[in-house]
PDB file of N, CA and C in Angstrom:
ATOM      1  N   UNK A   1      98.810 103.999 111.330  1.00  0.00           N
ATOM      2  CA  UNK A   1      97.807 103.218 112.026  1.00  0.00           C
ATOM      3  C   UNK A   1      96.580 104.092 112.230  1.00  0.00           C
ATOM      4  N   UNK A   2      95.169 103.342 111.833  1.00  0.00           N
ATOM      5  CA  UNK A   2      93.757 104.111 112.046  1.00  0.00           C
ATOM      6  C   UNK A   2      93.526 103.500 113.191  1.00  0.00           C
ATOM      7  N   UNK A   3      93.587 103.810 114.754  1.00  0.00           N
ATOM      8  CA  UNK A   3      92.383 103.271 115.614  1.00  0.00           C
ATOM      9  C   UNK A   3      91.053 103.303 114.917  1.00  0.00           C
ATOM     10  N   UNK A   4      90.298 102.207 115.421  1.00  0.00           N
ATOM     11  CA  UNK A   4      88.670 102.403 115.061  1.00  0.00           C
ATOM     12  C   UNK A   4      88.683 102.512 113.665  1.00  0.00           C
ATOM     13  N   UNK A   5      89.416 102.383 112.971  1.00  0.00           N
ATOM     14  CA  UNK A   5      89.273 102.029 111.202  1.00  0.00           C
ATOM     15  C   UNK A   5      88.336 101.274 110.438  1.00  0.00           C
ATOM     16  N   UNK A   6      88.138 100.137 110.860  1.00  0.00           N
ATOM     17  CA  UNK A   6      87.579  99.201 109.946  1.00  0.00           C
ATOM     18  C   UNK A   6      86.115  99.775 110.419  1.00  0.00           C
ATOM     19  N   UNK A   7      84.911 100.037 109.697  1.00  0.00           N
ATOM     20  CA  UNK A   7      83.927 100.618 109.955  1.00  0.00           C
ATOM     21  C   UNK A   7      82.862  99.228 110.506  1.00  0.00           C
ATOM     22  N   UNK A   8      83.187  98.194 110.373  1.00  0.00           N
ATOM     23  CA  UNK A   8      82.371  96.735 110.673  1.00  0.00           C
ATOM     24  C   UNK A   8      82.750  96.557 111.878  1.00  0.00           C
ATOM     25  N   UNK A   9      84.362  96.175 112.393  1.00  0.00           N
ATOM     26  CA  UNK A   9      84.654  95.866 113.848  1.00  0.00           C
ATOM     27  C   UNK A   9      84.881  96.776 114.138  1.00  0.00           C
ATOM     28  N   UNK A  10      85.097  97.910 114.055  1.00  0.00           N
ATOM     29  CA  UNK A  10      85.907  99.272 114.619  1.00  0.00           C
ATOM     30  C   UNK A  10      87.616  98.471 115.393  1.00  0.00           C
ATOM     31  N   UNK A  11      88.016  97.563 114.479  1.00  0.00           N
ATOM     32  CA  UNK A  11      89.330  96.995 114.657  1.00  0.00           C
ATOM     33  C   UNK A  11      90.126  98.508 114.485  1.00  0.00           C
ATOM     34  N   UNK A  12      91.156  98.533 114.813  1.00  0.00           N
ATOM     35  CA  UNK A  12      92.381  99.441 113.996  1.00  0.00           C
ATOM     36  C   UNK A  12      93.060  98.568 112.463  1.00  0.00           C
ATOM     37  N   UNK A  13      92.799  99.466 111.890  1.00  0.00           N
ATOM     38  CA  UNK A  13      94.148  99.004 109.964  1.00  0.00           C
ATOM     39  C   UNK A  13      95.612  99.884 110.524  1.00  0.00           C
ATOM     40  N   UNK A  14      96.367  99.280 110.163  1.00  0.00           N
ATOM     41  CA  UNK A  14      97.967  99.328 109.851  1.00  0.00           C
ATOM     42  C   UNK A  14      98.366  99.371 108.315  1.00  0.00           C
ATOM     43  N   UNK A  15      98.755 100.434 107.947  1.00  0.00           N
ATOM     44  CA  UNK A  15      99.453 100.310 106.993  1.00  0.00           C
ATOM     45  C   UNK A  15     100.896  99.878 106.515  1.00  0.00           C
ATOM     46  N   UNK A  16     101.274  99.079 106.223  1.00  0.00           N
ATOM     47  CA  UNK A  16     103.110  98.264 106.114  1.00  0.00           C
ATOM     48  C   UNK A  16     103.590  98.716 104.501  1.00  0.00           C
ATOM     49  N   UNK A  17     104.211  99.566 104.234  1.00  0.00           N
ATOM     50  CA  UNK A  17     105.340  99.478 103.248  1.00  0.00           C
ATOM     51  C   UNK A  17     105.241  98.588 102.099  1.00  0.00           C
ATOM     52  N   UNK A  18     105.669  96.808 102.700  1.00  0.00           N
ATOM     53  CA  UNK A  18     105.534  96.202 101.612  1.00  0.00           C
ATOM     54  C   UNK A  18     105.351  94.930 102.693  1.00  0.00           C
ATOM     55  N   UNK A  19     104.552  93.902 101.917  1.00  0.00           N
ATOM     56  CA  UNK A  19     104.763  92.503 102.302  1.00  0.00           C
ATOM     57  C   UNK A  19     104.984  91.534 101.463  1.00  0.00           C
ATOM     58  N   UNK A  20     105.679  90.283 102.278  1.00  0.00           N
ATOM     59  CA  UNK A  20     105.947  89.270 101.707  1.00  0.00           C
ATOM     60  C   UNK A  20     105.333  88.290 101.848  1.00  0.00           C
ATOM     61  N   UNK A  21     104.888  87.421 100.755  1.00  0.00           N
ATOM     62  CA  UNK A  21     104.053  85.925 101.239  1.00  0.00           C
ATOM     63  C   UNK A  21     104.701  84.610 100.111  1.00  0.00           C
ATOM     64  N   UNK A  22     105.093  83.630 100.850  1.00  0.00           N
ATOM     65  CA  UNK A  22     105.314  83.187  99.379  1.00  0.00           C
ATOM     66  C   UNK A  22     106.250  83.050  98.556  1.00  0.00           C
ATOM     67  N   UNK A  23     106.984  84.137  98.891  1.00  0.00           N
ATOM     68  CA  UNK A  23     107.928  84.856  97.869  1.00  0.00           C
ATOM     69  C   UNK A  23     107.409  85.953  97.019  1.00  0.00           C
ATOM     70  N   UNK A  24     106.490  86.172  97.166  1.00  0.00           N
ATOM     71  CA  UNK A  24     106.122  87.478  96.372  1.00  0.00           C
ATOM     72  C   UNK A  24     105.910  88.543  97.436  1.00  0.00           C
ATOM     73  N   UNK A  25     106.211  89.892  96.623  1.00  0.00           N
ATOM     74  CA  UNK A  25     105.659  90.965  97.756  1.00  0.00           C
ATOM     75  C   UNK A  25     105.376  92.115  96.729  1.00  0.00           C
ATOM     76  N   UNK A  26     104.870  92.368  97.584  1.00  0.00           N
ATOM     77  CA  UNK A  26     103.562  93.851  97.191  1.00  0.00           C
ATOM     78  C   UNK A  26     103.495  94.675  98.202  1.00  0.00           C
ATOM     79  N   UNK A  27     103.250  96.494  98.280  1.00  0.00           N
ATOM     80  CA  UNK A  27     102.773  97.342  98.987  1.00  0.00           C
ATOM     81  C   UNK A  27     102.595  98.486  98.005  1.00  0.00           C
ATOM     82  N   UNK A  28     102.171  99.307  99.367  1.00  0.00           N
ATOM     83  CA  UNK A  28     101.756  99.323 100.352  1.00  0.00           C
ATOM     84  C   UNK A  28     100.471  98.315 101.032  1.00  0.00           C
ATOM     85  N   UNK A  29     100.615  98.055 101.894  1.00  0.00           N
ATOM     86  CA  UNK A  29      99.346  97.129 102.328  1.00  0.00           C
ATOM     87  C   UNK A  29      98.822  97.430 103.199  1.00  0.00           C
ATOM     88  N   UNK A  30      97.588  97.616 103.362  1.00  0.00           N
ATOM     89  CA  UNK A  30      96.682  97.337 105.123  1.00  0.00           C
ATOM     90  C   UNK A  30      96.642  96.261 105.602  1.00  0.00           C
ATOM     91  N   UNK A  31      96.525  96.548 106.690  1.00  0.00           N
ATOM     92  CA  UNK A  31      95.907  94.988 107.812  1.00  0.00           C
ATOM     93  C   UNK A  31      95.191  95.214 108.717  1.00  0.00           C
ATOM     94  N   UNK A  32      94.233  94.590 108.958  1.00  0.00           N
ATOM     95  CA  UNK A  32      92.928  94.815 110.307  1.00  0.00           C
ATOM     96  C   UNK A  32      93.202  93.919 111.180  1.00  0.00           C
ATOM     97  N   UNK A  33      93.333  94.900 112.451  1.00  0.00           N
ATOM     98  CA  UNK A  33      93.380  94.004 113.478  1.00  0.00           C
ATOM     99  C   UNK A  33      91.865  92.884 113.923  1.00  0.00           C
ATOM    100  N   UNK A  34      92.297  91.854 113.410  1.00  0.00           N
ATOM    101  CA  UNK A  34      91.298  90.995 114.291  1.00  0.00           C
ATOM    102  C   UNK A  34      91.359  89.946 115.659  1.00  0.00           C
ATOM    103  N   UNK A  35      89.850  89.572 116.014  1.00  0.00           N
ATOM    104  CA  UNK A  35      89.706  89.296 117.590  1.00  0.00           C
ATOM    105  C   UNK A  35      90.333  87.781 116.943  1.00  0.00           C
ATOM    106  N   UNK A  36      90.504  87.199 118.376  1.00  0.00           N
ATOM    107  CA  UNK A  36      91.451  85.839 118.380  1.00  0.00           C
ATOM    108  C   UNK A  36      90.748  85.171 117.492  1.00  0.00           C
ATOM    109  N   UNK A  37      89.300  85.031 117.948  1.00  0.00           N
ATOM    110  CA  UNK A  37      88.268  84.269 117.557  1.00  0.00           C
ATOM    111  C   UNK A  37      87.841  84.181 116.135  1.00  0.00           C
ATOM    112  N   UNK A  38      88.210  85.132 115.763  1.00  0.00           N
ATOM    113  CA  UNK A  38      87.772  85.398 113.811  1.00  0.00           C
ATOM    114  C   UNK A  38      88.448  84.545 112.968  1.00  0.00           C
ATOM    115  N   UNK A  39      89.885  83.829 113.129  1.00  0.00           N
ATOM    116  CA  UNK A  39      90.098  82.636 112.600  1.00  0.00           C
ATOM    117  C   UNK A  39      89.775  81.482 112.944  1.00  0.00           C
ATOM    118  N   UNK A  40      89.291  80.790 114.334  1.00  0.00           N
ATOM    119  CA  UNK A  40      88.244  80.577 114.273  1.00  0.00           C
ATOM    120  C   UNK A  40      87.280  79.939 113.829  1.00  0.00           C
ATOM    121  N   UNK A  41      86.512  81.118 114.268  1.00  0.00           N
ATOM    122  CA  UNK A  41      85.112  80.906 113.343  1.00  0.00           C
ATOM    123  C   UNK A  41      84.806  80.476 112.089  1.00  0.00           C
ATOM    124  N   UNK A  42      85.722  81.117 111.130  1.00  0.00           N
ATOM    125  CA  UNK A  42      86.102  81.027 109.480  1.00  0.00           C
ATOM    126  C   UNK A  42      86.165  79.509 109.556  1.00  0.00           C
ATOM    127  N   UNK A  43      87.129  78.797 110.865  1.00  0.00           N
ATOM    128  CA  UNK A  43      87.715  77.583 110.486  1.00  0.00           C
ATOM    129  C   UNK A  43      86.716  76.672 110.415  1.00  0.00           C
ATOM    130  N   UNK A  44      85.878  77.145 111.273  1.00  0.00           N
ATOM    131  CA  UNK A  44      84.322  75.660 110.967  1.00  0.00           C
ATOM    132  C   UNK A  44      84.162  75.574 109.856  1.00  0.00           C
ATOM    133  N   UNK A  45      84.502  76.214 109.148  1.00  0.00           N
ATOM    134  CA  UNK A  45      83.170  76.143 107.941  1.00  0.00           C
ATOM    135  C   UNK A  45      84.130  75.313 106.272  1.00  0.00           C
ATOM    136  N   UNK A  46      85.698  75.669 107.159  1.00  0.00           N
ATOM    137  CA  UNK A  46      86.784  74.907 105.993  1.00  0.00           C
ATOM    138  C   UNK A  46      86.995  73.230 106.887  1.00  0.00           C
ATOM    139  N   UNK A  47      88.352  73.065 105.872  1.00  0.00           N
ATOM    140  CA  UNK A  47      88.484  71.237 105.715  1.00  0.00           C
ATOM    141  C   UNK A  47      89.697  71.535 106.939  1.00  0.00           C
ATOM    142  N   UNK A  48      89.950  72.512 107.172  1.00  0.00           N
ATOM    143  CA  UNK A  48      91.700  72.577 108.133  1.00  0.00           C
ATOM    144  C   UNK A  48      91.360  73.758 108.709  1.00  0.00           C
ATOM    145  N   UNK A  49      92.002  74.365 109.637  1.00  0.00           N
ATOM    146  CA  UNK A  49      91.877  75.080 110.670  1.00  0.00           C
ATOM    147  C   UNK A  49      92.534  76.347 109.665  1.00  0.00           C
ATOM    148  N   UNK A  50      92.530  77.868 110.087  1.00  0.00           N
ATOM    149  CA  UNK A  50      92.936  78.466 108.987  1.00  0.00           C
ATOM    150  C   UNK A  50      94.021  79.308 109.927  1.00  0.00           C
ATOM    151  N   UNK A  51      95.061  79.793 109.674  1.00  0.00           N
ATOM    152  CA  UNK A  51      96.707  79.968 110.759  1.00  0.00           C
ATOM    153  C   UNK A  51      96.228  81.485 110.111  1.00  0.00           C
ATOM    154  N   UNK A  52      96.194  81.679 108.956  1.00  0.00           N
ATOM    155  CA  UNK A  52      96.409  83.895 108.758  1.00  0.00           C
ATOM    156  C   UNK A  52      95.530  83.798 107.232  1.00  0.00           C
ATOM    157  N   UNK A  53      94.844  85.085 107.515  1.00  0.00           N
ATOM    158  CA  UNK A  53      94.521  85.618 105.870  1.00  0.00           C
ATOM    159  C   UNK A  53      94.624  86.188 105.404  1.00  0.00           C
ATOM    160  N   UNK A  54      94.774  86.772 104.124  1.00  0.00           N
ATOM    161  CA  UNK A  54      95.264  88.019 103.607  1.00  0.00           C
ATOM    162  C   UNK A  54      94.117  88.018 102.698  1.00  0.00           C
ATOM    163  N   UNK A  55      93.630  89.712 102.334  1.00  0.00           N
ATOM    164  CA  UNK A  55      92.560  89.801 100.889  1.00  0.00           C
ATOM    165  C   UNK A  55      92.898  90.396  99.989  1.00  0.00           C
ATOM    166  N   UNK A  56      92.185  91.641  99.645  1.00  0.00           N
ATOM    167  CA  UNK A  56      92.205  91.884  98.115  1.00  0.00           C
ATOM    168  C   UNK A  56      93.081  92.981  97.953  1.00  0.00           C
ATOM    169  N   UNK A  57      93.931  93.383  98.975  1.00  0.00           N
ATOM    170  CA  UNK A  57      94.506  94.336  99.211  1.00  0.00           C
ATOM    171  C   UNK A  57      95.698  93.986  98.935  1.00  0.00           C
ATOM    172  N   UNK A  58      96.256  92.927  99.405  1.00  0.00           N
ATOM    173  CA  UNK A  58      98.122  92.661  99.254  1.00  0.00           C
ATOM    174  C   UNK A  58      97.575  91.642  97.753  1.00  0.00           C
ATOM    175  N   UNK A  59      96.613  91.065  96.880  1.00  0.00           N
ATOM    176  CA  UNK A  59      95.894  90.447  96.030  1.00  0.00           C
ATOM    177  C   UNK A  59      95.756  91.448  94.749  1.00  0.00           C
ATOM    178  N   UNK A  60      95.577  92.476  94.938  1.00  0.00           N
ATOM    179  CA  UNK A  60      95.279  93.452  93.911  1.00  0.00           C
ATOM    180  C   UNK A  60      96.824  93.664  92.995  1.00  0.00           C
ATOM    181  N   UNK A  61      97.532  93.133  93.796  1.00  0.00           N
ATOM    182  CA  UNK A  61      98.963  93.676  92.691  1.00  0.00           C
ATOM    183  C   UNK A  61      99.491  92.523  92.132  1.00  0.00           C
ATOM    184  N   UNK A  62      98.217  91.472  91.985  1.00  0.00           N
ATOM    185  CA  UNK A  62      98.839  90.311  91.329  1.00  0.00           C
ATOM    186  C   UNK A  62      97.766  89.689  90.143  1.00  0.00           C
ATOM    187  N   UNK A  63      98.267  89.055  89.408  1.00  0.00           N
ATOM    188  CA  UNK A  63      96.590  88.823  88.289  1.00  0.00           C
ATOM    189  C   UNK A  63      96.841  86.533  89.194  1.00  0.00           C
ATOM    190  N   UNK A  64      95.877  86.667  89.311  1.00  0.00           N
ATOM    191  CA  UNK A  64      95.290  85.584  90.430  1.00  0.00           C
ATOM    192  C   UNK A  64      94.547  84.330  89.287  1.00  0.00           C
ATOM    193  N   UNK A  65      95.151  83.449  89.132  1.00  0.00           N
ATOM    194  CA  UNK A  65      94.437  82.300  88.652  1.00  0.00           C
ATOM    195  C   UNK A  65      94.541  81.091  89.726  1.00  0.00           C
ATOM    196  N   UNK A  66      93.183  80.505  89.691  1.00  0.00           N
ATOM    197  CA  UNK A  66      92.482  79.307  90.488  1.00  0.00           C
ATOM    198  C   UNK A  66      92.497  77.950  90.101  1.00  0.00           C
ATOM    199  N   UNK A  67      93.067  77.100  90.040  1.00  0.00           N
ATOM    200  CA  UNK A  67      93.311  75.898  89.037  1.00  0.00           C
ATOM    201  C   UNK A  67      92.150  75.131  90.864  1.00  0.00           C
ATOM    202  N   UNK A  68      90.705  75.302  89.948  1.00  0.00           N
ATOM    203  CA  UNK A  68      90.330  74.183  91.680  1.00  0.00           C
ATOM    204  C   UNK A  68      90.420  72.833  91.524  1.00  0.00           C
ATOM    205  N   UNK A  69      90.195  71.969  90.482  1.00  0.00           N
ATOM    206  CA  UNK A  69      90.388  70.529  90.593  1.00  0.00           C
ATOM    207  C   UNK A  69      91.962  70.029  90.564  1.00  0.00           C
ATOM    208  N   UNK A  70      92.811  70.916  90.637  1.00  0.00           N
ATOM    209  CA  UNK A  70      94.196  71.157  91.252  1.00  0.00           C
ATOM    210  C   UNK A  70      94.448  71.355  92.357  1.00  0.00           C
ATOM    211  N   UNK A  71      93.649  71.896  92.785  1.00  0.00           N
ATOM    212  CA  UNK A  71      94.586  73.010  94.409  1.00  0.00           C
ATOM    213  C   UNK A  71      95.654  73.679  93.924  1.00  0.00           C
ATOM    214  N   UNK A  72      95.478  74.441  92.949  1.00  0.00           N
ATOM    215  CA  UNK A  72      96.789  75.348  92.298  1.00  0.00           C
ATOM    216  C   UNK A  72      96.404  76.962  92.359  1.00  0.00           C
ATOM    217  N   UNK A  73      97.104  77.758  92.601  1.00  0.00           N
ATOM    218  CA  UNK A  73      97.095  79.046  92.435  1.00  0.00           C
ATOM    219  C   UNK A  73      98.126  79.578  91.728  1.00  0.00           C
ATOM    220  N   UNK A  74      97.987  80.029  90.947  1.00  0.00           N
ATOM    221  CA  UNK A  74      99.245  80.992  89.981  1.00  0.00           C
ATOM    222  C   UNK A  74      98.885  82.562  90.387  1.00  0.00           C
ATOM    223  N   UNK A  75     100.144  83.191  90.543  1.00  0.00           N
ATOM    224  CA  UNK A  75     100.390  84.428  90.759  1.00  0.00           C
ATOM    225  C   UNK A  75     101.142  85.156  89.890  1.00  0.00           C
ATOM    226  N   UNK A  76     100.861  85.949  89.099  1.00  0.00           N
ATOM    227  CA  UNK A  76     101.398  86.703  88.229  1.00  0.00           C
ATOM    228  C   UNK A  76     101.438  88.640  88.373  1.00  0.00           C
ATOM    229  N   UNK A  77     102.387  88.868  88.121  1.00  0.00           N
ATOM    230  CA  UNK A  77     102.677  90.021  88.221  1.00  0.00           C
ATOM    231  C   UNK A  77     102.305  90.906  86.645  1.00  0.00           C
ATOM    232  N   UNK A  78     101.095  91.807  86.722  1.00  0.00           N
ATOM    233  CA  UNK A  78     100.377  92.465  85.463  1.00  0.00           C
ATOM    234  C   UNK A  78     101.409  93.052  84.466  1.00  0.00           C
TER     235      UNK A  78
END
């Protein structure tokens, strides 16, 4: 764990081993602690309220296709 890590919020990052989403998992991973409010905020701006996010970090160990006039995501392992 970095107190004061993230150089934007000065949140603390956690580093975890491995995570799972999905059924897939990947690590090592970070995570930034964020304020209550940061999901949120995000949520105005979508069609549904948003529950957790993950980025490019637990994302990077997967090759990522977007099917948008689907609502499909494929996850593949490189």
């Amino acid at each position: 764990m970095i107190e004061n890590g993230c150089l934007k919020s000065h949140e603390a990052l956690i580093e975890v081993p491995e995570a799972r989403v999905g059924g897939l998992a990947a690590g090592p991973i970070w995570f930034t602690r964020r304020e209550d409010g940061a999901l949120l905020w995000m949520s105005s701006f979508m069609d549904r309220p948003i529950a957790a996010s993950i980025g490019g970090n637990f994302l990077r160990h997967f090759r990522v296709t977007v099917d948008y006039p689907n609502a499909i995501g494929y996850f593949q392992t490189p």
